[in-house]
C-alpha atoms as a PDB file:
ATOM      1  CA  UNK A   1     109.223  62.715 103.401  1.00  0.00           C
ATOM      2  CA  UNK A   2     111.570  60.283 102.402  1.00  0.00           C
ATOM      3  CA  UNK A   3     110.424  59.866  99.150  1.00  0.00           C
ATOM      4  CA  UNK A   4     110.528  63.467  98.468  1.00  0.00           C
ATOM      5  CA  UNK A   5     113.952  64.818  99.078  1.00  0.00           C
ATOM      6  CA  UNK A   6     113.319  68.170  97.192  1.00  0.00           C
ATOM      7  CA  UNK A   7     110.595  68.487  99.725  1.00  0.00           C
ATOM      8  CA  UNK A   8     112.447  68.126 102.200  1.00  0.00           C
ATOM      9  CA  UNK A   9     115.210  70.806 101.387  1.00  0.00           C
ATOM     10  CA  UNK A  10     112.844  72.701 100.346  1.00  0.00           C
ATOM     11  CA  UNK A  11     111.249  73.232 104.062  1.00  0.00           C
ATOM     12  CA  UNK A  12     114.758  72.676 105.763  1.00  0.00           C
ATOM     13  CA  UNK A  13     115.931  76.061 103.643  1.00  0.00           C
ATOM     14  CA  UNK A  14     112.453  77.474 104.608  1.00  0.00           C
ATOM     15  CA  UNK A  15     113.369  77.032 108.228  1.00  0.00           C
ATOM     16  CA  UNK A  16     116.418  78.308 108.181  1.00  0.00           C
ATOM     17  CA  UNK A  17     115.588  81.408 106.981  1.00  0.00           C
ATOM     18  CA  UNK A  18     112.608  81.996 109.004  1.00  0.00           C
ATOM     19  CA  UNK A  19     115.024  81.443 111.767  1.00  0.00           C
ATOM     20  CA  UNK A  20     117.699  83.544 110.660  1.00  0.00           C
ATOM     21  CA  UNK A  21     115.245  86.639 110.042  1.00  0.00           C
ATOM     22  CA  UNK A  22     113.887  86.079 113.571  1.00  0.00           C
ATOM     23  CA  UNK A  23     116.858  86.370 114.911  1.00  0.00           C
ATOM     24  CA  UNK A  24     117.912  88.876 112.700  1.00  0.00           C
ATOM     25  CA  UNK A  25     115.151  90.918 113.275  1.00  0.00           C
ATOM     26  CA  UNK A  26     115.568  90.817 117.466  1.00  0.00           C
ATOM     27  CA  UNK A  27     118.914  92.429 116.598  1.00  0.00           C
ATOM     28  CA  UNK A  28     117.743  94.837 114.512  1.00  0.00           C
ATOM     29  CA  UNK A  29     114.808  96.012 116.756  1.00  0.00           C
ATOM     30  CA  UNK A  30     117.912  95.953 119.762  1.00  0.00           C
ATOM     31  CA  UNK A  31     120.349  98.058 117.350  1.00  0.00           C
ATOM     32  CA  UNK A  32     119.120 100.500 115.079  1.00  0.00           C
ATOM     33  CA  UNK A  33     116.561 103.459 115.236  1.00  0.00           C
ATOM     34  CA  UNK A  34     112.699 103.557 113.871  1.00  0.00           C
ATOM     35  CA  UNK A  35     113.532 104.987 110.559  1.00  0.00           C
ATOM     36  CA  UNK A  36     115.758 102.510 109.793  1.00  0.00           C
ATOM     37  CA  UNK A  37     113.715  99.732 111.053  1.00  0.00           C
ATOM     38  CA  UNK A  38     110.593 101.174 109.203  1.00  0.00           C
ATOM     39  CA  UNK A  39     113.075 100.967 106.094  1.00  0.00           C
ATOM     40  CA  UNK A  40     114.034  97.514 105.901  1.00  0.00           C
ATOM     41  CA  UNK A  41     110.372  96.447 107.080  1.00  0.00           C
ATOM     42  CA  UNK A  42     108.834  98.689 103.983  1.00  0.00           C
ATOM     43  CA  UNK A  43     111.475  97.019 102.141  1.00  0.00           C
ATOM     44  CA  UNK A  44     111.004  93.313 102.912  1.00  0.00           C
ATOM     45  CA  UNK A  45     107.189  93.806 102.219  1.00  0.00           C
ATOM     46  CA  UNK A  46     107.460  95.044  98.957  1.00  0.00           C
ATOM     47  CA  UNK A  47     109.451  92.061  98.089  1.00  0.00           C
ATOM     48  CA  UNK A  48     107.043  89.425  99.533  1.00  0.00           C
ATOM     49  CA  UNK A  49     104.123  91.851  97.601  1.00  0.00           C
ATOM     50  CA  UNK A  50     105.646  92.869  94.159  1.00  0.00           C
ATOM     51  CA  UNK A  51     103.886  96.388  94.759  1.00  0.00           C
ATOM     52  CA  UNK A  52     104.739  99.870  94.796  1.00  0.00           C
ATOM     53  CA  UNK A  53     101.431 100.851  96.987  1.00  0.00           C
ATOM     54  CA  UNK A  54     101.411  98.723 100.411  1.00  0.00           C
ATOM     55  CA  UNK A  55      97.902  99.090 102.006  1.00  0.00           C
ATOM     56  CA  UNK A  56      99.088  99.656 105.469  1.00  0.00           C
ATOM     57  CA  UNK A  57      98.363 101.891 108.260  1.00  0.00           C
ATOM     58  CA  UNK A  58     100.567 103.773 110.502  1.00  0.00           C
ATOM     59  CA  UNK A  59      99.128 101.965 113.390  1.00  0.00           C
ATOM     60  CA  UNK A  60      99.885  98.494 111.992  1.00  0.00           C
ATOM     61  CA  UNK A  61     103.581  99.435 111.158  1.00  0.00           C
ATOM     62  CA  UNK A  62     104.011 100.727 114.770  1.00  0.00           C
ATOM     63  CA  UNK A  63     102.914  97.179 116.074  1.00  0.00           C
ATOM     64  CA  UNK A  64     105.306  95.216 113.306  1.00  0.00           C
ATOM     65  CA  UNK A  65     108.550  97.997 114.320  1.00  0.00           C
ATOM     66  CA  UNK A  66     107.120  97.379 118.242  1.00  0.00           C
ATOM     67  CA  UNK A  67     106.678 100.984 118.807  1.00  0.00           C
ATOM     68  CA  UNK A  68     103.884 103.542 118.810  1.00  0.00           C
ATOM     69  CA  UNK A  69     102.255 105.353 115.903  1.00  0.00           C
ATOM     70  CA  UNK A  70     103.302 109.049 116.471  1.00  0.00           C
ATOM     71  CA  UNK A  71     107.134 107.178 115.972  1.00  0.00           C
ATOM     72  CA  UNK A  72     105.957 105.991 112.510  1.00  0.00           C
ATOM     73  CA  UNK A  73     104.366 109.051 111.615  1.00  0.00           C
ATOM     74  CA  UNK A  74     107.736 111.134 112.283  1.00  0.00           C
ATOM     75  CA  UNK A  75     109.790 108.271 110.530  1.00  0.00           C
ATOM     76  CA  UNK A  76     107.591 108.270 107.588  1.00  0.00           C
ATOM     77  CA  UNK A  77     107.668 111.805 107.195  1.00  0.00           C
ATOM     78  CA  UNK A  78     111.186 112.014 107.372  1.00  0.00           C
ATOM     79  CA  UNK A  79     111.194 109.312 104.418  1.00  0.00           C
ATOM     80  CA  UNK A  80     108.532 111.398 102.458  1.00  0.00           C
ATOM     81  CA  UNK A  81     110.230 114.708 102.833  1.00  0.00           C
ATOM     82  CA  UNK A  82     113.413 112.597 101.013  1.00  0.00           C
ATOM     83  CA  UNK A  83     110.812 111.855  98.431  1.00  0.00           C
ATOM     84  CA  UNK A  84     111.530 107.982  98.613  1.00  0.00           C
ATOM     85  CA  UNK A  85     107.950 107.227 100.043  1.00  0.00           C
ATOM     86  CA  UNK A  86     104.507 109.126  99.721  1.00  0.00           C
ATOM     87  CA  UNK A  87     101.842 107.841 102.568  1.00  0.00           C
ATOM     88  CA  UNK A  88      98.311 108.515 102.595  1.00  0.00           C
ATOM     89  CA  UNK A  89      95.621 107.042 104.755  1.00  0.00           C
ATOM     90  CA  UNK A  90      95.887 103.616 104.751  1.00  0.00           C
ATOM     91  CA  UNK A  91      99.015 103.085 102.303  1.00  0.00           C
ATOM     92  CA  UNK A  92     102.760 103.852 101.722  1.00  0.00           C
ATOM     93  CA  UNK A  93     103.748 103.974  98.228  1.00  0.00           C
ATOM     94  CA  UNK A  94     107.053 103.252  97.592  1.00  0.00           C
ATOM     95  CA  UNK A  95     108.455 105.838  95.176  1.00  0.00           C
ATOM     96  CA  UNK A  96     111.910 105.692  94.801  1.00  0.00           C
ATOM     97  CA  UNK A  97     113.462 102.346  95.931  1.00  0.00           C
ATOM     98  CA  UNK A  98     116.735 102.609  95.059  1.00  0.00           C
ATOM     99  CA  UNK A  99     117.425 105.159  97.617  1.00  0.00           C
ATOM    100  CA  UNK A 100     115.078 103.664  99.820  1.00  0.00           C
ATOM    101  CA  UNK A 101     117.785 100.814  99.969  1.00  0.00           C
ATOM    102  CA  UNK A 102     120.215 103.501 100.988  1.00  0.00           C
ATOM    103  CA  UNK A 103     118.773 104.033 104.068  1.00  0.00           C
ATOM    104  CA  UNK A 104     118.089 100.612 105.287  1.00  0.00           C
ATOM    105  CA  UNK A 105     120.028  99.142 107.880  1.00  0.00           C
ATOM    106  CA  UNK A 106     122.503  96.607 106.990  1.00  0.00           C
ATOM    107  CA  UNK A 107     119.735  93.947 108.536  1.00  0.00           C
ATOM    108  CA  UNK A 108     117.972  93.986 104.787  1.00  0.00           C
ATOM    109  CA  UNK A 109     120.874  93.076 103.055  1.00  0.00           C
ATOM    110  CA  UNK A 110     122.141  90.546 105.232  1.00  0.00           C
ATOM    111  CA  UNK A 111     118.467  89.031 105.420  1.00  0.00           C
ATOM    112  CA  UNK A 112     118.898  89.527 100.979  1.00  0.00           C
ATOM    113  CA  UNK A 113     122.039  87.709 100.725  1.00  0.00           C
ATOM    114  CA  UNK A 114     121.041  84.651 103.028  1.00  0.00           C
ATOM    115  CA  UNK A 115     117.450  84.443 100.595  1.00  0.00           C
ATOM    116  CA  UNK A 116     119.665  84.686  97.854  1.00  0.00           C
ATOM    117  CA  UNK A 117     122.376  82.150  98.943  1.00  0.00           C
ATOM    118  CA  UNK A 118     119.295  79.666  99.428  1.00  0.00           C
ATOM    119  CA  UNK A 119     117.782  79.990  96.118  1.00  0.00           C
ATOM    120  CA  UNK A 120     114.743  81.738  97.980  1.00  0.00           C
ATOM    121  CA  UNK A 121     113.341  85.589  96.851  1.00  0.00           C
END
């Protein structure tokens, strides 16, 4: 890797932030409620997907936010009633992101800022 130094910092910034979001996301799951959690998670997806619809289940959310699915379900709904997500069977649609952002824990926009400040998305 010598030869390629771009390379190189390339997959030392890479490491870095996978670090910093693992760590980042122990804290999170430590400090701040479901909702919130489910928030920054819906949040972070879209931005690795580039989608409004995410084809995921309640089930597999509950096993990324380490909880169980009725938790989800009540966290979601509280998200839908605010009209910032709509879920169906097998998919959460993201429908008003903006205020979606609102309600995330400070954990997505520290996690933002540190992508950002590496030249990463």
């Amino acid at each position: 890797m010598e030869s390629t130094p771009h390379l190189q910092l390339m997959l030392s910034r890479y490491a870095v932030v996978q670090g910093m979001q693992v760590a980042q996301t122990a804290a999170c799951n430590r400090l701040h409620s479901i909702g919130r959690r489910l928030v920054r998670w819906l949040l972070m997806t879209q931005d690795r997907v580039d989608s409004e619809l995410l084809p995921i289940t309640h089930d597999f959310l509950a096993t990324m936010l380490g909880t169980d699915r009725p938790s989800v379900t009540v966290a979601a709904g509280v998200l839908q009633k605010k009209k910032l997500i709509e879920y169906t069977r097998g998919a959460v649609k993201i429908v008003n992101r903006k205020k979606l952002e609102g309600s995330a824990c400070e954990c997505y926009g520290i996690t933002q800022q540190y992508n950002g400040e590496l030249g990463l998305k």
